[in-house]
PDB file of N, CA and C in Angstrom:
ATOM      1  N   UNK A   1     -13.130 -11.115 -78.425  1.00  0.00           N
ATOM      2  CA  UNK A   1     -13.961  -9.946 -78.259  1.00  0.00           C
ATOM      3  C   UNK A   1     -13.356  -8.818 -79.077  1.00  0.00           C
ATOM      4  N   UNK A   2     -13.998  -8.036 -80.124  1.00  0.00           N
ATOM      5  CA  UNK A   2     -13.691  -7.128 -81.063  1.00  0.00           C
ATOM      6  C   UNK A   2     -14.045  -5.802 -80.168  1.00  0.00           C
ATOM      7  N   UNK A   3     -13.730  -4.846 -80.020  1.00  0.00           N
ATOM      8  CA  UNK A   3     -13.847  -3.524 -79.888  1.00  0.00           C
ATOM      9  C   UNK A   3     -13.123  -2.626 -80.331  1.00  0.00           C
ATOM     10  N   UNK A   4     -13.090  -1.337 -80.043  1.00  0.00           N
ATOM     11  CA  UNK A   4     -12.273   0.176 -81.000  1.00  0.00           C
ATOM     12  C   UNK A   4     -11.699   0.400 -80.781  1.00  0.00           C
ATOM     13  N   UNK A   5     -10.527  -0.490 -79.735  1.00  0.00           N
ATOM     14  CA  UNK A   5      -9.019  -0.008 -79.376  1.00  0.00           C
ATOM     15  C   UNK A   5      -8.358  -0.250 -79.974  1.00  0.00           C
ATOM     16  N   UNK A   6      -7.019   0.237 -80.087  1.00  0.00           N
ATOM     17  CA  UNK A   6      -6.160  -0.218 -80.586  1.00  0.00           C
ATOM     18  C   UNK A   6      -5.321  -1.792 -80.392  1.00  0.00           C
ATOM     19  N   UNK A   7      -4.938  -2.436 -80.549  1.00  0.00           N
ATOM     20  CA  UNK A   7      -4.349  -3.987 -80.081  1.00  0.00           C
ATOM     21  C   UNK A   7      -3.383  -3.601 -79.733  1.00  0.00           C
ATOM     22  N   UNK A   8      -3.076  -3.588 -78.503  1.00  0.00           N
ATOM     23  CA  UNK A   8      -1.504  -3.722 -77.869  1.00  0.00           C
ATOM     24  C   UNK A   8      -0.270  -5.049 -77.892  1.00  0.00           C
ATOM     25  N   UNK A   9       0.441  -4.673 -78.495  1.00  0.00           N
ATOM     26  CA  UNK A   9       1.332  -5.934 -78.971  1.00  0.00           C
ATOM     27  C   UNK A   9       2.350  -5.945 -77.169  1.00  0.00           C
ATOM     28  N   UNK A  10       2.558  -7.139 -77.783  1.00  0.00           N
ATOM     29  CA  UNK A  10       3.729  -7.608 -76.421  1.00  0.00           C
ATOM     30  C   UNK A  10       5.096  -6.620 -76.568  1.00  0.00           C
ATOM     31  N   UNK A  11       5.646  -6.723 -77.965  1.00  0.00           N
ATOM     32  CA  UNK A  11       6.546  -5.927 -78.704  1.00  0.00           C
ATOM     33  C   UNK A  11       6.643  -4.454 -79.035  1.00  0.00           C
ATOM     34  N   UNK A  12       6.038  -3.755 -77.694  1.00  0.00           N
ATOM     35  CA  UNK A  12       6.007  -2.480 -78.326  1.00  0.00           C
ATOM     36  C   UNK A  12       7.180  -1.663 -77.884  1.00  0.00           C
ATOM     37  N   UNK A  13       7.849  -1.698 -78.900  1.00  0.00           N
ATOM     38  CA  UNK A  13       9.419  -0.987 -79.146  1.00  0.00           C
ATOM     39  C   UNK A  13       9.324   0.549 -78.547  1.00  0.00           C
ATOM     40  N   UNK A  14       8.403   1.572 -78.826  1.00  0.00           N
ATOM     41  CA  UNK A  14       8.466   2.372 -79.435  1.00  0.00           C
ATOM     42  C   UNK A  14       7.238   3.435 -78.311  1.00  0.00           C
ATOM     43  N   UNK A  15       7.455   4.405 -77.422  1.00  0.00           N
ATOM     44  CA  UNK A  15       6.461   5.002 -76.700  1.00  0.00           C
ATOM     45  C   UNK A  15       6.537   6.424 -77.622  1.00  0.00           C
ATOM     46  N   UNK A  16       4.527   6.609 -77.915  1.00  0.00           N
ATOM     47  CA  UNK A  16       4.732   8.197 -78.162  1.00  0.00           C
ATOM     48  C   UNK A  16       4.195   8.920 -76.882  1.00  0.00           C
ATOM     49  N   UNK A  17       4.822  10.209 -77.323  1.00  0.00           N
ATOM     50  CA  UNK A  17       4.403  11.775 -76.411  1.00  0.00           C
ATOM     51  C   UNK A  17       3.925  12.897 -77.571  1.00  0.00           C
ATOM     52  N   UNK A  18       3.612  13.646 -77.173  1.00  0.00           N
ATOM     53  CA  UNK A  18       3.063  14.900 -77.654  1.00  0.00           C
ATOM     54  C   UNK A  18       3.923  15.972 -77.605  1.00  0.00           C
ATOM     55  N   UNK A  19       3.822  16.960 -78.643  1.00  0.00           N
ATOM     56  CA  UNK A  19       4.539  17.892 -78.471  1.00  0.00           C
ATOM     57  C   UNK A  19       4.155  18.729 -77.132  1.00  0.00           C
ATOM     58  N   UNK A  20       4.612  20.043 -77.263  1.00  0.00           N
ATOM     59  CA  UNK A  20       4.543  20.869 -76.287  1.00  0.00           C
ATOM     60  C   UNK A  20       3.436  21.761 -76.294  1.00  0.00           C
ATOM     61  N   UNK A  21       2.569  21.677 -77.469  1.00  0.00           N
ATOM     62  CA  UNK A  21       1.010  22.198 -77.743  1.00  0.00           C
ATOM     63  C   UNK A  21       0.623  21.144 -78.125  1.00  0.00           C
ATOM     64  N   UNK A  22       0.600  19.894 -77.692  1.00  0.00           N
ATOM     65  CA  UNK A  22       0.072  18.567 -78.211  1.00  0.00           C
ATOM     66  C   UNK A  22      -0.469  18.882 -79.497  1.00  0.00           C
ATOM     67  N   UNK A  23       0.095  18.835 -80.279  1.00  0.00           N
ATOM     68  CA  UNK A  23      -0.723  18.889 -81.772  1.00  0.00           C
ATOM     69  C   UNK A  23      -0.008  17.674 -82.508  1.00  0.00           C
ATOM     70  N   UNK A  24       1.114  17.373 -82.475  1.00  0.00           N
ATOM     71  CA  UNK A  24       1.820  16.765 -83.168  1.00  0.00           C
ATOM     72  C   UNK A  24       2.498  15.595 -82.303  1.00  0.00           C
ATOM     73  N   UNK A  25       2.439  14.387 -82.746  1.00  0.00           N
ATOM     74  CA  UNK A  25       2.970  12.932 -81.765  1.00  0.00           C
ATOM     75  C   UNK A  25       4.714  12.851 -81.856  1.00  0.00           C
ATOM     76  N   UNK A  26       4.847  12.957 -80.973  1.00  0.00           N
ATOM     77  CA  UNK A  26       6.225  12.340 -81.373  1.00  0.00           C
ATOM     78  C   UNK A  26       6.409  11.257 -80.670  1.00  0.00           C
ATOM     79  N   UNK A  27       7.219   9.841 -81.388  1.00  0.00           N
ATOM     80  CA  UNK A  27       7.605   8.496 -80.838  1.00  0.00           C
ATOM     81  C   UNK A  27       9.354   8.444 -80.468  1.00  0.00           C
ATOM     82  N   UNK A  28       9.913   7.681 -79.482  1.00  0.00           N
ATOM     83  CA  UNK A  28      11.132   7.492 -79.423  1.00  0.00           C
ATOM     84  C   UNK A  28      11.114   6.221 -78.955  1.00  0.00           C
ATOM     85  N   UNK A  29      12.569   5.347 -78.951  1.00  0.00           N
ATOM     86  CA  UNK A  29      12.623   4.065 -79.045  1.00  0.00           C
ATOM     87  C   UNK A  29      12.735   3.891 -77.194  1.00  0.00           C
ATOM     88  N   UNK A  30      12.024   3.214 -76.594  1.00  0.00           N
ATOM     89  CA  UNK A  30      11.641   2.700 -75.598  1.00  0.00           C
ATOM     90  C   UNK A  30      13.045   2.547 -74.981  1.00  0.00           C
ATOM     91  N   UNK A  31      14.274   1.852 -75.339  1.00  0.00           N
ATOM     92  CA  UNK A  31      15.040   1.519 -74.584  1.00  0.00           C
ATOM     93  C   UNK A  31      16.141   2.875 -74.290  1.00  0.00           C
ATOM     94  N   UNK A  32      15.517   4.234 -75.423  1.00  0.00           N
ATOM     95  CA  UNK A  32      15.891   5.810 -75.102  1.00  0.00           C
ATOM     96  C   UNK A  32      15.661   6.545 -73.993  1.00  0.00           C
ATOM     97  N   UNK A  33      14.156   6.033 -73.887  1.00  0.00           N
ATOM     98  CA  UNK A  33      13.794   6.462 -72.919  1.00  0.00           C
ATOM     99  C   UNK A  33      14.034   6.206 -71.411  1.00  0.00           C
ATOM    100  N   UNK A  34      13.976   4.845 -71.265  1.00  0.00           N
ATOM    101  CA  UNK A  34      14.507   4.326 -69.928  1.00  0.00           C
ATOM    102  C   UNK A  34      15.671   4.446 -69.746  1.00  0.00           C
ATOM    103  N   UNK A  35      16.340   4.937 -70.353  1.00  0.00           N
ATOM    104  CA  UNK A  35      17.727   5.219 -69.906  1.00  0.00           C
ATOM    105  C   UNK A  35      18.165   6.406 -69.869  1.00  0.00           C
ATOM    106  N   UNK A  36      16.926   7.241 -70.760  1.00  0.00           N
ATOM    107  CA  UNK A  36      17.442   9.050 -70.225  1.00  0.00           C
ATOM    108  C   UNK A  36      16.552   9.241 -68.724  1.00  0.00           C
ATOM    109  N   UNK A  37      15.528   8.442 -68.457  1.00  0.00           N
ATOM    110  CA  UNK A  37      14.798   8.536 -67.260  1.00  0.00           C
ATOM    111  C   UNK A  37      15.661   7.742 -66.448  1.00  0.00           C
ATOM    112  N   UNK A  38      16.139   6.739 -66.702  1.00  0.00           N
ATOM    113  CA  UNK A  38      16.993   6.300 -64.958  1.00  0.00           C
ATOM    114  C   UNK A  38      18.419   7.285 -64.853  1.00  0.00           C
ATOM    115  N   UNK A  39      19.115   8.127 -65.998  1.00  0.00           N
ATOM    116  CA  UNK A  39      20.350   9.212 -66.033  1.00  0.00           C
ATOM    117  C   UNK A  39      19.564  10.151 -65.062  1.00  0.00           C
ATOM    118  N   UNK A  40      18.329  10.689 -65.297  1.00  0.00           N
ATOM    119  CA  UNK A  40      18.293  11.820 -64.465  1.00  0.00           C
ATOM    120  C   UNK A  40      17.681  11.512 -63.037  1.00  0.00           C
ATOM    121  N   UNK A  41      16.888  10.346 -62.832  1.00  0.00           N
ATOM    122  CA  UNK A  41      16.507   9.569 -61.797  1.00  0.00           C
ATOM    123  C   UNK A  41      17.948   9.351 -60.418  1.00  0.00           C
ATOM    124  N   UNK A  42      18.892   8.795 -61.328  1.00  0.00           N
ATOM    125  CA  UNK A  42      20.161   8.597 -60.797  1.00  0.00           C
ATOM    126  C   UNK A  42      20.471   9.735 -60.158  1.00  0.00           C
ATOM    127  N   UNK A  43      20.597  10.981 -60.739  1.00  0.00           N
ATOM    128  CA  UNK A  43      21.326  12.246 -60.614  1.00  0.00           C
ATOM    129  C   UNK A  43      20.305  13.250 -59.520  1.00  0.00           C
ATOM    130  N   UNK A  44      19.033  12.079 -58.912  1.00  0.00           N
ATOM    131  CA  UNK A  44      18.451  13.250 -57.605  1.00  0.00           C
ATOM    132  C   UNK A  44      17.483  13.744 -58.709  1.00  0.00           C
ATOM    133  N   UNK A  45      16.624  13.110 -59.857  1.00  0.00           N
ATOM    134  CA  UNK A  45      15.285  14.032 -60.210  1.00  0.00           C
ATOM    135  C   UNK A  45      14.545  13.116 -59.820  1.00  0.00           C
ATOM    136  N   UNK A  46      13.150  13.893 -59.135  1.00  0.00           N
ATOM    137  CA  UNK A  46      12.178  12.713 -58.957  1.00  0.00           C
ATOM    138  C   UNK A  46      11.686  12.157 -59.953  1.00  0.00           C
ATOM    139  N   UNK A  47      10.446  10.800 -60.065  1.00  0.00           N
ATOM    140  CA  UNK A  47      10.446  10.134 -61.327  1.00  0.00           C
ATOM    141  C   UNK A  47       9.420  11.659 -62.422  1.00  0.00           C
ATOM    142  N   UNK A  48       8.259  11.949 -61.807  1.00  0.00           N
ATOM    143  CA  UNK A  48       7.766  13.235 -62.777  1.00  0.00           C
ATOM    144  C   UNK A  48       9.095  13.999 -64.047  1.00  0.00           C
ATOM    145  N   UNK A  49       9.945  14.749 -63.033  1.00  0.00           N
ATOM    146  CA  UNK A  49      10.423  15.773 -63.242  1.00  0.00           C
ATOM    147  C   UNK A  49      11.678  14.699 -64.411  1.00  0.00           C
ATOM    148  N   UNK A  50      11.962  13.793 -64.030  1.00  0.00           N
ATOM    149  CA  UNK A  50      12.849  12.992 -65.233  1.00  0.00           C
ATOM    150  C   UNK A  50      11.956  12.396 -65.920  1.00  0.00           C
ATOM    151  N   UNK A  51      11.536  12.199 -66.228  1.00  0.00           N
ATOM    152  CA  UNK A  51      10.321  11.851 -67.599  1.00  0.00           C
ATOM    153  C   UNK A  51       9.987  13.112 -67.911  1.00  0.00           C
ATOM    154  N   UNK A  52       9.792  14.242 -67.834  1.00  0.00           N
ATOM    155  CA  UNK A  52       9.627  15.461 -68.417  1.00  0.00           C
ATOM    156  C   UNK A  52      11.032  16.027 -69.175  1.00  0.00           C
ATOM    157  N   UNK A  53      11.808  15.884 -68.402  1.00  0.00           N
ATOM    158  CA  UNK A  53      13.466  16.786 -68.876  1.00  0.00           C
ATOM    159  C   UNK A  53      14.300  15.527 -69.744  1.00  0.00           C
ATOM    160  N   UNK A  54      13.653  13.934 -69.542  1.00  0.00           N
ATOM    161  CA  UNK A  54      13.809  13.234 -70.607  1.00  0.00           C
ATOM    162  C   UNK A  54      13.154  13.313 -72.293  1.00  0.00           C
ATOM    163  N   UNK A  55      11.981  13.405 -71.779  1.00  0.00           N
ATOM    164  CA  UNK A  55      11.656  14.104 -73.218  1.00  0.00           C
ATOM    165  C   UNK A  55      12.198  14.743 -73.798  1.00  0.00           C
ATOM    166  N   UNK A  56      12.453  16.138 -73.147  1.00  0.00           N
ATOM    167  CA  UNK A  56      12.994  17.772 -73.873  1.00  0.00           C
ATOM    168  C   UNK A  56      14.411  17.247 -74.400  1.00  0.00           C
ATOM    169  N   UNK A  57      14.996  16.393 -73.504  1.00  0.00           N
ATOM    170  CA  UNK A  57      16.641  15.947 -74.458  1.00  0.00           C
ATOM    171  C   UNK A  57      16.350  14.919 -75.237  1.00  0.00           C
ATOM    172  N   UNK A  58      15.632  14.217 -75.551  1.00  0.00           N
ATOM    173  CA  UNK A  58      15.308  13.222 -76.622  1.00  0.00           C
ATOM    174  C   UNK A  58      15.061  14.266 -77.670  1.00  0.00           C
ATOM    175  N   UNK A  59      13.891  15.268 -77.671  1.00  0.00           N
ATOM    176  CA  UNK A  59      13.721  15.483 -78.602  1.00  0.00           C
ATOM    177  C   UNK A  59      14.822  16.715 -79.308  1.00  0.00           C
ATOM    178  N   UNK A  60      15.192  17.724 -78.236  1.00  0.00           N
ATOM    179  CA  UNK A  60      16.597  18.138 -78.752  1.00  0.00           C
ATOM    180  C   UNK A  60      17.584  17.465 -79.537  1.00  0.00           C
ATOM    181  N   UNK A  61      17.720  16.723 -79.119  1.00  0.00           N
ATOM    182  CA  UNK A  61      19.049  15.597 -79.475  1.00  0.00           C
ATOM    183  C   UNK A  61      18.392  14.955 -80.744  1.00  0.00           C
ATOM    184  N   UNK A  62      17.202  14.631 -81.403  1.00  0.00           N
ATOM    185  CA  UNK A  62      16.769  14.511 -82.694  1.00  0.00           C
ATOM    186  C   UNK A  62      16.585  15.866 -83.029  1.00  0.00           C
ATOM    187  N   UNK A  63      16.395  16.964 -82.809  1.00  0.00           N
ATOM    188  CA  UNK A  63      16.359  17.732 -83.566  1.00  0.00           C
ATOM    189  C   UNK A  63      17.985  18.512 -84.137  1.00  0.00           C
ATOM    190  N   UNK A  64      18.898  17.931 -83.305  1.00  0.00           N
ATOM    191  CA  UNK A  64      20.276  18.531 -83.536  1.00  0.00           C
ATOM    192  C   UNK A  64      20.971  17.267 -84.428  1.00  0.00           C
ATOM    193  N   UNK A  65      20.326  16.204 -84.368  1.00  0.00           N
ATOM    194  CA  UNK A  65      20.889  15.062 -84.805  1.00  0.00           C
ATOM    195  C   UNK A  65      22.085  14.578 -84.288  1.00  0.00           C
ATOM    196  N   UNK A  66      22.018  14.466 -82.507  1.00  0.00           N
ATOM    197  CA  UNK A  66      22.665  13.665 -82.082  1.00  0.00           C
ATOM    198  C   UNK A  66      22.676  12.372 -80.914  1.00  0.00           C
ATOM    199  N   UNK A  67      23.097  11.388 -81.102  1.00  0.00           N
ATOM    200  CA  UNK A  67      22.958  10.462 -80.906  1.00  0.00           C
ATOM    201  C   UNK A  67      22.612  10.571 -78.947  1.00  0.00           C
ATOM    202  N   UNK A  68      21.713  10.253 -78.536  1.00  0.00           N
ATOM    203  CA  UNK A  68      21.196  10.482 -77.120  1.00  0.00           C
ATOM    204  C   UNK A  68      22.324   9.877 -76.060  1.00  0.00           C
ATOM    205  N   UNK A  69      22.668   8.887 -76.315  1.00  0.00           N
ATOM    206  CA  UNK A  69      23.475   8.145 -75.561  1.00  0.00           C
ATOM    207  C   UNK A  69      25.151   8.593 -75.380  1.00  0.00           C
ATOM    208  N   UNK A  70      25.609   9.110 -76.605  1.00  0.00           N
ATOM    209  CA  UNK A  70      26.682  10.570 -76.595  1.00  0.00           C
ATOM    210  C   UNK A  70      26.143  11.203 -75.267  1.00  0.00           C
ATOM    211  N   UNK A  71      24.830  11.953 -75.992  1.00  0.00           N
ATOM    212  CA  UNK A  71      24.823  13.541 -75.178  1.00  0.00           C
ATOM    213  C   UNK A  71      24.600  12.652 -73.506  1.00  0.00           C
ATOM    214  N   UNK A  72      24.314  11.884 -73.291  1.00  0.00           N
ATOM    215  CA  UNK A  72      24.576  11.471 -71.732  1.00  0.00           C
ATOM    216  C   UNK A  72      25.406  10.869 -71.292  1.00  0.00           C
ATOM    217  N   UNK A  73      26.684  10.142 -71.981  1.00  0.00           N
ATOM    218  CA  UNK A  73      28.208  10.680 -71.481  1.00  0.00           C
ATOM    219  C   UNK A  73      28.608  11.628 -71.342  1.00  0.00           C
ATOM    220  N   UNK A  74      28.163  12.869 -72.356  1.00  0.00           N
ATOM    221  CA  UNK A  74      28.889  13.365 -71.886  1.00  0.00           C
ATOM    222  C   UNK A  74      28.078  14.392 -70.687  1.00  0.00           C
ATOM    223  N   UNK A  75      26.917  14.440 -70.579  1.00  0.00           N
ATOM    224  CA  UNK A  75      26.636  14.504 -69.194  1.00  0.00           C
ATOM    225  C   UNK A  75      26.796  14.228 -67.771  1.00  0.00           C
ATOM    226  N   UNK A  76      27.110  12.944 -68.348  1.00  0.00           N
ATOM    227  CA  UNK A  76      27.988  12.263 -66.805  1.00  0.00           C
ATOM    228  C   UNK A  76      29.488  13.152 -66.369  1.00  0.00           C
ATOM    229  N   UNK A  77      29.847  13.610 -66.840  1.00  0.00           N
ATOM    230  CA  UNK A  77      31.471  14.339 -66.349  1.00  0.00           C
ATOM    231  C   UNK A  77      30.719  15.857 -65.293  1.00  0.00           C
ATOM    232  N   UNK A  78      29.560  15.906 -65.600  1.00  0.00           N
ATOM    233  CA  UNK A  78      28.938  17.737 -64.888  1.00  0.00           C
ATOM    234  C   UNK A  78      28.576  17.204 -63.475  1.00  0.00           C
ATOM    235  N   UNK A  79      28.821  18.428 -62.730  1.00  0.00           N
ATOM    236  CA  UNK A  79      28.885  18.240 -61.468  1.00  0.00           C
ATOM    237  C   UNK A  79      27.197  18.601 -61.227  1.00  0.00           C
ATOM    238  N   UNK A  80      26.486  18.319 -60.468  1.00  0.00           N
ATOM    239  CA  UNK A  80      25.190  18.805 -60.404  1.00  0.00           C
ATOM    240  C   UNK A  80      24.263  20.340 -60.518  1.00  0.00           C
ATOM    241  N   UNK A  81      25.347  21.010 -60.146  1.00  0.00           N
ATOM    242  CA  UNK A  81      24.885  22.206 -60.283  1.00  0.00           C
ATOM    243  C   UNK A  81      25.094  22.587 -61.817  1.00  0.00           C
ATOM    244  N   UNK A  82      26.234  21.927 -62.411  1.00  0.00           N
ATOM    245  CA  UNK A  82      26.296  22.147 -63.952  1.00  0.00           C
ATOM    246  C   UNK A  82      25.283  21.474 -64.383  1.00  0.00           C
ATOM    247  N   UNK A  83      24.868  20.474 -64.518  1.00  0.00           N
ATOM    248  CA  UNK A  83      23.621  19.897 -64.978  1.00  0.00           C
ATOM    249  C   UNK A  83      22.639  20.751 -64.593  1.00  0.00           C
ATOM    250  N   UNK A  84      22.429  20.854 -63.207  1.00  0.00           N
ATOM    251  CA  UNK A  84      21.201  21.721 -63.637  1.00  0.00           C
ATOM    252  C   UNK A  84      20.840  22.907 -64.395  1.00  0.00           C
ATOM    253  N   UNK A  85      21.764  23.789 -63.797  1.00  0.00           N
ATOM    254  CA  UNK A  85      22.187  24.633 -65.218  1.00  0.00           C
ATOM    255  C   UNK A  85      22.056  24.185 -66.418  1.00  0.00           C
ATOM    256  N   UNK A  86      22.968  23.086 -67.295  1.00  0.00           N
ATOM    257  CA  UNK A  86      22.085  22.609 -68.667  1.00  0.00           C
ATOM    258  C   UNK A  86      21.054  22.477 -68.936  1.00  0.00           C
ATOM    259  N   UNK A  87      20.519  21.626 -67.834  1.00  0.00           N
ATOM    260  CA  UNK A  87      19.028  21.488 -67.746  1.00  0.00           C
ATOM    261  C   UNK A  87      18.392  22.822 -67.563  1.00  0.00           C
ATOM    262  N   UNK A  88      18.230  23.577 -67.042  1.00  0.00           N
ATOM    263  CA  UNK A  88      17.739  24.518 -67.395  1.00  0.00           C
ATOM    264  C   UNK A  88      17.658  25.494 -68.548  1.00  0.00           C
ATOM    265  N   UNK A  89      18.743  25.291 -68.997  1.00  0.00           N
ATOM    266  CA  UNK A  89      19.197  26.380 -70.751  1.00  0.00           C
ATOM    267  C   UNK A  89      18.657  25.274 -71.518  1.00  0.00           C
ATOM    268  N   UNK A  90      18.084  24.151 -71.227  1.00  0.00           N
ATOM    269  CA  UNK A  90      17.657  23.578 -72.672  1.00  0.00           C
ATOM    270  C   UNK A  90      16.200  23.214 -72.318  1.00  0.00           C
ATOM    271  N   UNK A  91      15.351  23.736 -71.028  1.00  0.00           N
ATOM    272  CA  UNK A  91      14.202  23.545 -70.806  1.00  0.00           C
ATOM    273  C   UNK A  91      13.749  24.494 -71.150  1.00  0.00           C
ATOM    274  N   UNK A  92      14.414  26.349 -70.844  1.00  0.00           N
ATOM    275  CA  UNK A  92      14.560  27.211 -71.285  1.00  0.00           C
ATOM    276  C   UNK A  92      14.016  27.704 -72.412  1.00  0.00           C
ATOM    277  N   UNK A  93      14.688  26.867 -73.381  1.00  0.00           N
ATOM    278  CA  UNK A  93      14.805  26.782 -74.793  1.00  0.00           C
ATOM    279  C   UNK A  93      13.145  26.555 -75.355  1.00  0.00           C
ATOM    280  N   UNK A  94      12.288  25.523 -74.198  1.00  0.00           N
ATOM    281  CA  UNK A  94      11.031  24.638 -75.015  1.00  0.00           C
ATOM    282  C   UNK A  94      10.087  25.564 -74.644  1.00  0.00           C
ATOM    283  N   UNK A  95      10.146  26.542 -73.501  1.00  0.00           N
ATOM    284  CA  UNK A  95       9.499  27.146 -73.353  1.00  0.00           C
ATOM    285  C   UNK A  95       8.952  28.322 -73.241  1.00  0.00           C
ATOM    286  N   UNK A  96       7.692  28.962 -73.061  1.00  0.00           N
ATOM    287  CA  UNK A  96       7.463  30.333 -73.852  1.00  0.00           C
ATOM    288  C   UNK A  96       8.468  31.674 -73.139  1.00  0.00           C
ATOM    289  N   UNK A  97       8.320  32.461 -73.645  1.00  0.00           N
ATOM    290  CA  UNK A  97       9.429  33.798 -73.461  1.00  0.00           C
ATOM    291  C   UNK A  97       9.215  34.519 -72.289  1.00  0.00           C
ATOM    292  N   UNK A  98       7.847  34.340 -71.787  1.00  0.00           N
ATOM    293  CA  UNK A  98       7.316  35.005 -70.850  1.00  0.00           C
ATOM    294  C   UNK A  98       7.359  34.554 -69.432  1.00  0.00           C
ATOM    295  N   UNK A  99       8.060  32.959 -69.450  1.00  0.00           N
ATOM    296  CA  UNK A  99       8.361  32.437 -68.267  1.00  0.00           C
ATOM    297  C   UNK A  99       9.485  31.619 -68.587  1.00  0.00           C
ATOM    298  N   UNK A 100      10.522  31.758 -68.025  1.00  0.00           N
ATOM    299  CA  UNK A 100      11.878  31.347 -67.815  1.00  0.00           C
ATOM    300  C   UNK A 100      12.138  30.488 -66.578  1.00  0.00           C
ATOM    301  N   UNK A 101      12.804  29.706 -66.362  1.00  0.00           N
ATOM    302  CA  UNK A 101      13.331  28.869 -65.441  1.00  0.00           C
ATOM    303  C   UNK A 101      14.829  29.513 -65.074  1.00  0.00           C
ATOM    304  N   UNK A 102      14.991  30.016 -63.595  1.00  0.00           N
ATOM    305  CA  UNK A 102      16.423  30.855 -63.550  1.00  0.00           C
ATOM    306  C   UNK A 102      17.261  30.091 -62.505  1.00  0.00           C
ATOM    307  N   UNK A 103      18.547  29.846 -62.332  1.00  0.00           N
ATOM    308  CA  UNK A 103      18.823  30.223 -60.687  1.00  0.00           C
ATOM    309  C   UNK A 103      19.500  31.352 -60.605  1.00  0.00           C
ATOM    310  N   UNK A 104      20.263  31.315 -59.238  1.00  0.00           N
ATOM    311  CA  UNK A 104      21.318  31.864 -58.674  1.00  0.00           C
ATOM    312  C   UNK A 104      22.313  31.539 -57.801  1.00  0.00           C
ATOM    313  N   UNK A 105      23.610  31.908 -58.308  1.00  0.00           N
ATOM    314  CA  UNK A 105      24.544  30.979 -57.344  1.00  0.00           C
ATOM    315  C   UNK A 105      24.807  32.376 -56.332  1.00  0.00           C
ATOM    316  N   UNK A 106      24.575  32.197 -55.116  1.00  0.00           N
ATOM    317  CA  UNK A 106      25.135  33.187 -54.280  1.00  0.00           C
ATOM    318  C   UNK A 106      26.746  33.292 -53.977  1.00  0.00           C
ATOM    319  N   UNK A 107      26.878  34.484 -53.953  1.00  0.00           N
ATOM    320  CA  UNK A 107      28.132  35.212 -53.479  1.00  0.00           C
ATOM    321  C   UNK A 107      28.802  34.203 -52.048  1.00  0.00           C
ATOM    322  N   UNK A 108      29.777  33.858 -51.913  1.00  0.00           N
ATOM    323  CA  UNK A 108      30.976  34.024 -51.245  1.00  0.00           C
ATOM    324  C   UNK A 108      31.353  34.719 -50.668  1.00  0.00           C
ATOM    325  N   UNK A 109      31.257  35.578 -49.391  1.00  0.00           N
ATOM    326  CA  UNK A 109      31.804  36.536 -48.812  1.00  0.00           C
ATOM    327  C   UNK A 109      32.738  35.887 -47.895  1.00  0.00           C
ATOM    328  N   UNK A 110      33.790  36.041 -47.612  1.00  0.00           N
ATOM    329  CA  UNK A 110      34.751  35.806 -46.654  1.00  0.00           C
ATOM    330  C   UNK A 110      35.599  36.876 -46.109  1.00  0.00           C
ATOM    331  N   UNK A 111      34.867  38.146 -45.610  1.00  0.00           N
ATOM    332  CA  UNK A 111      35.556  39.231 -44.852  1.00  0.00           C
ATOM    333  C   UNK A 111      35.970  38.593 -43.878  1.00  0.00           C
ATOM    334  N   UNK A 112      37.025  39.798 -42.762  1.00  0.00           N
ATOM    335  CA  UNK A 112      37.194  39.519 -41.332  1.00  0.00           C
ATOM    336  C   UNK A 112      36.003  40.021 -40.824  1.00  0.00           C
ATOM    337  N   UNK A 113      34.862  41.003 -41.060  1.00  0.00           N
ATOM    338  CA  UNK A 113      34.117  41.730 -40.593  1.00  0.00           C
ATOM    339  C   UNK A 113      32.355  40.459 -40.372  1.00  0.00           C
ATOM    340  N   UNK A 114      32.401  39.874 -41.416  1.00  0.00           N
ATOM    341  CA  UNK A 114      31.543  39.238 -42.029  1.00  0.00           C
ATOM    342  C   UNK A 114      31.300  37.940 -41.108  1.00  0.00           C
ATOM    343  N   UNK A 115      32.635  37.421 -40.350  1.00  0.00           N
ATOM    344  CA  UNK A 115      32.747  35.986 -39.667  1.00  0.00           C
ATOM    345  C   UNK A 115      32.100  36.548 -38.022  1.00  0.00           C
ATOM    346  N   UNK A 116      32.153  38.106 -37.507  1.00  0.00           N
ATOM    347  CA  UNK A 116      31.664  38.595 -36.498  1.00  0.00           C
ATOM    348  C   UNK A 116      29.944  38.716 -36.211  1.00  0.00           C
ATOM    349  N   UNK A 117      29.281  38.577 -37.621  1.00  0.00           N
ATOM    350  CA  UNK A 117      27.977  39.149 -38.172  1.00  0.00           C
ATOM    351  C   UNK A 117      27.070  37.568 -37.138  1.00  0.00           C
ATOM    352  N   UNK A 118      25.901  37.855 -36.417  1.00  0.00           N
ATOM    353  CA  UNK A 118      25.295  36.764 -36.464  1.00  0.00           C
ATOM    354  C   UNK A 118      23.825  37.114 -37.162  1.00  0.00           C
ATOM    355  N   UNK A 119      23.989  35.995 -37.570  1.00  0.00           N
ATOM    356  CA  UNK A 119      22.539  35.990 -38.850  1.00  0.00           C
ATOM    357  C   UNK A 119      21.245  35.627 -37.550  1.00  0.00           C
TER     358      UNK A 119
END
């Protein structure tokens, strides 16, 4: 049966995505991907939110020209709150000026006055 799809091979190496104004395709090698999606899967992201923040470091990491599998060793040494933090300064980065992704680490107080206080 002939029709206007494309033929899907058994062998397909290679998944594309879209840029960030879908105008332009970008492809990365399949076995990149499943492994920047099970790094952040591993690390407490749900599956959405790691297939999204997998992208943004695939395509960082080609645009800096470095090897993906580097930049997630050396990800593995950050404690979670440092990751997210990265993750955030490089999601940061993809997106427009007018909306930012922030946290905040709260203060530490350890007065004598402070342990009397009930919240």
């Amino acid at each position: 049966m002939s029709g206007n799809l494309p033929t899907v091979s058994a062998n397909n190496d290679a998944k594309s995505f879209f840029d960030k104004y879908f105008v332009n395709q970008i492809s990365f090698p399949a076995n990149e991907i499943d492994l920047t999606v099970a790094f952040f899967t591993k690390k407490g992201f749900d599956i959405e939110s790691a297939r999204s923040t997998a992208i943004v470091i695939l395509n960082q990491a080609r645009t800096d020209n470095v090897n993906v599998f580097d930049l997630l060793n050396s990800l593995k040494t950050l404690t979670d709150v440092q990751l997210s933090q990265v993750v955030a300064q490089i999601l940061n980065s993809y997106r427009e000026k007018i909306s930012l992704l922030g946290y905040r680490v709260a203060p530490i107080v350890n007065t004598y006055e402070s342990r009397n206080i009930l919240v």
